[in-house]
C-alpha atoms as a PDB file:
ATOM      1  CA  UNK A   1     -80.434  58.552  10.352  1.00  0.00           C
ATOM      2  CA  UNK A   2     -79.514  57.443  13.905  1.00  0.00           C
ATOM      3  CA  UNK A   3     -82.251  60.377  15.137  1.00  0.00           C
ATOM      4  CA  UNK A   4     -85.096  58.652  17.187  1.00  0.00           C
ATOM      5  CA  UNK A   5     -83.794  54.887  15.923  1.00  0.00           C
ATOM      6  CA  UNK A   6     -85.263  52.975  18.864  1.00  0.00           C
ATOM      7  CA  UNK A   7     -89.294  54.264  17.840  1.00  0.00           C
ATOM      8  CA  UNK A   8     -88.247  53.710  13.993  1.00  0.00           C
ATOM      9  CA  UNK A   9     -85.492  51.030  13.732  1.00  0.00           C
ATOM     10  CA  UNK A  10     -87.892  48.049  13.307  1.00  0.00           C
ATOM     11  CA  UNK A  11     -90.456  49.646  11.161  1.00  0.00           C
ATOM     12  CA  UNK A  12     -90.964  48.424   7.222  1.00  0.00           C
ATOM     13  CA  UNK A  13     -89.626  51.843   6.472  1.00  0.00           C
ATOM     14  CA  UNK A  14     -86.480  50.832   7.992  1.00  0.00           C
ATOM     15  CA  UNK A  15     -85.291  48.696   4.555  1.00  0.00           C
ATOM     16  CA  UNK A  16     -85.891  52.234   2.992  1.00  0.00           C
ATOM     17  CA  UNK A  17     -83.501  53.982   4.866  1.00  0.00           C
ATOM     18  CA  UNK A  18     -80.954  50.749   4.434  1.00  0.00           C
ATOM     19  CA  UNK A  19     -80.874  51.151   0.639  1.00  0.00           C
ATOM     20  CA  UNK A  20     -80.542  54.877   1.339  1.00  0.00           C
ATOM     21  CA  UNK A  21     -77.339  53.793   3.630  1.00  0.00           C
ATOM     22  CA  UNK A  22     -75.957  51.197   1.319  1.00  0.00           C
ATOM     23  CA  UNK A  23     -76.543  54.122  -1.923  1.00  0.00           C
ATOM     24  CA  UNK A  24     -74.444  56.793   0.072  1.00  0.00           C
ATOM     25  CA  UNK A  25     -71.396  54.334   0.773  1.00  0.00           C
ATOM     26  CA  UNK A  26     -71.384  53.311  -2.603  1.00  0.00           C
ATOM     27  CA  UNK A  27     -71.303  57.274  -3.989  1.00  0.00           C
ATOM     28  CA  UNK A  28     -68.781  58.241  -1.487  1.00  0.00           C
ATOM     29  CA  UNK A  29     -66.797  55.083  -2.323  1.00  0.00           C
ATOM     30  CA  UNK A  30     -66.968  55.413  -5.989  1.00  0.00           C
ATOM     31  CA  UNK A  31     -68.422  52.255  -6.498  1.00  0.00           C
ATOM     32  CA  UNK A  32     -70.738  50.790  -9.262  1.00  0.00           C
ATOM     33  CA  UNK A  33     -74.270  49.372  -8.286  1.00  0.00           C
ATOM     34  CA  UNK A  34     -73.164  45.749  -7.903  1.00  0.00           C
ATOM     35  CA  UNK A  35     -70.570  46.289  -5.625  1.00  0.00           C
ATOM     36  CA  UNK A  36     -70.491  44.269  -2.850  1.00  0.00           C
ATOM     37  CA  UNK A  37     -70.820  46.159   0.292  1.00  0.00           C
ATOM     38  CA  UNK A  38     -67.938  44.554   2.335  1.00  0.00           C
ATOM     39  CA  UNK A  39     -67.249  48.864   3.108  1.00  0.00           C
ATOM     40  CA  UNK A  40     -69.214  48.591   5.854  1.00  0.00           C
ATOM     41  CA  UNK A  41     -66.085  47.157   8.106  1.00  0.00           C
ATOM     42  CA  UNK A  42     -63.724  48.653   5.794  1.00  0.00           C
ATOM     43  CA  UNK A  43     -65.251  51.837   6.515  1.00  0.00           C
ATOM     44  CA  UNK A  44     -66.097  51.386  10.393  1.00  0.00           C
ATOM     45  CA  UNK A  45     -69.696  52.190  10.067  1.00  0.00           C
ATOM     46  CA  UNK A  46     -72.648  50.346  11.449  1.00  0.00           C
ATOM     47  CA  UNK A  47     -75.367  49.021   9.083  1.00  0.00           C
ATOM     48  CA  UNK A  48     -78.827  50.256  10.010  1.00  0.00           C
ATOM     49  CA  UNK A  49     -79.840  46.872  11.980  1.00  0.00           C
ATOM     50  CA  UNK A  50     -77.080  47.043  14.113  1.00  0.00           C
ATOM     51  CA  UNK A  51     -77.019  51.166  14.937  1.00  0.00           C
ATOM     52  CA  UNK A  52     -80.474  49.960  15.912  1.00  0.00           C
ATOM     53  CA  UNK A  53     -79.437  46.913  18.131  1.00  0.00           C
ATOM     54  CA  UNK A  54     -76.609  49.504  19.335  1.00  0.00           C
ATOM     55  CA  UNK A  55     -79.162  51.921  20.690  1.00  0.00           C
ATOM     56  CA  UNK A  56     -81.881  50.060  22.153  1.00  0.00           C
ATOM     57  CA  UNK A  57     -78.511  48.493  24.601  1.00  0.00           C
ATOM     58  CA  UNK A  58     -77.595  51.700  25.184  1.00  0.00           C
ATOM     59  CA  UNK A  59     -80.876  52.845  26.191  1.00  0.00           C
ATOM     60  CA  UNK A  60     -80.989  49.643  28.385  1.00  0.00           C
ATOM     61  CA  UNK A  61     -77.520  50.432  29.895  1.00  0.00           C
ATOM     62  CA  UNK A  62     -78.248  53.920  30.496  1.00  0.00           C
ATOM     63  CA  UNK A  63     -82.033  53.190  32.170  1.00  0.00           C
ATOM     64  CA  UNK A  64     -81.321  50.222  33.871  1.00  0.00           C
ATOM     65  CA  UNK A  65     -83.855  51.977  37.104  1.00  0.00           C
ATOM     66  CA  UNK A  66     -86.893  51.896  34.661  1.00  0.00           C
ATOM     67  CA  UNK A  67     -86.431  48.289  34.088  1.00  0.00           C
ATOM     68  CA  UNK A  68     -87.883  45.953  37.274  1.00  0.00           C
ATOM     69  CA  UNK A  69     -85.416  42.226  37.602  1.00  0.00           C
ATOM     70  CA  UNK A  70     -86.373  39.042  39.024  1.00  0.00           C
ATOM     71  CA  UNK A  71     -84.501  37.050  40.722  1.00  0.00           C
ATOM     72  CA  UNK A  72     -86.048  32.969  40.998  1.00  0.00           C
END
């Protein structure tokens, strides 16, 4: 899922794969459709939105010399 997230993460597609996310918890959890999905923390995984807020930072962080600052 995570694979190539900063091209992908804020495409229309991307609710897809969120449904996709929230239907795997609730399998591996046991849980009934309605469930509320409070697992996330519970479970200490990231929902799609914020794996893909994670990795553009990270990209950020870790390419800070492609990135020009100004100072006023």
């Amino acid at each position: 899922m995570s694979y190539g997230l900063i091209f992908w993460g804020n495409s229309t597609h991307s609710k897809c794969v969120f449904k996709l996310q929230k239907r795997a918890i609730r399998i591996i959890k046991g849980l009934g459709i309605m469930s509320h999905v409070e697992f996330f923390k519970l479970l200490k995984i990231l929902p799609l939105s914020a794996q893909y807020i994670y990795s553009l930072l990270m990209f950020v962080v870790k390419n800070k010399n492609l990135f020009i600052v100004y100072n006023s």
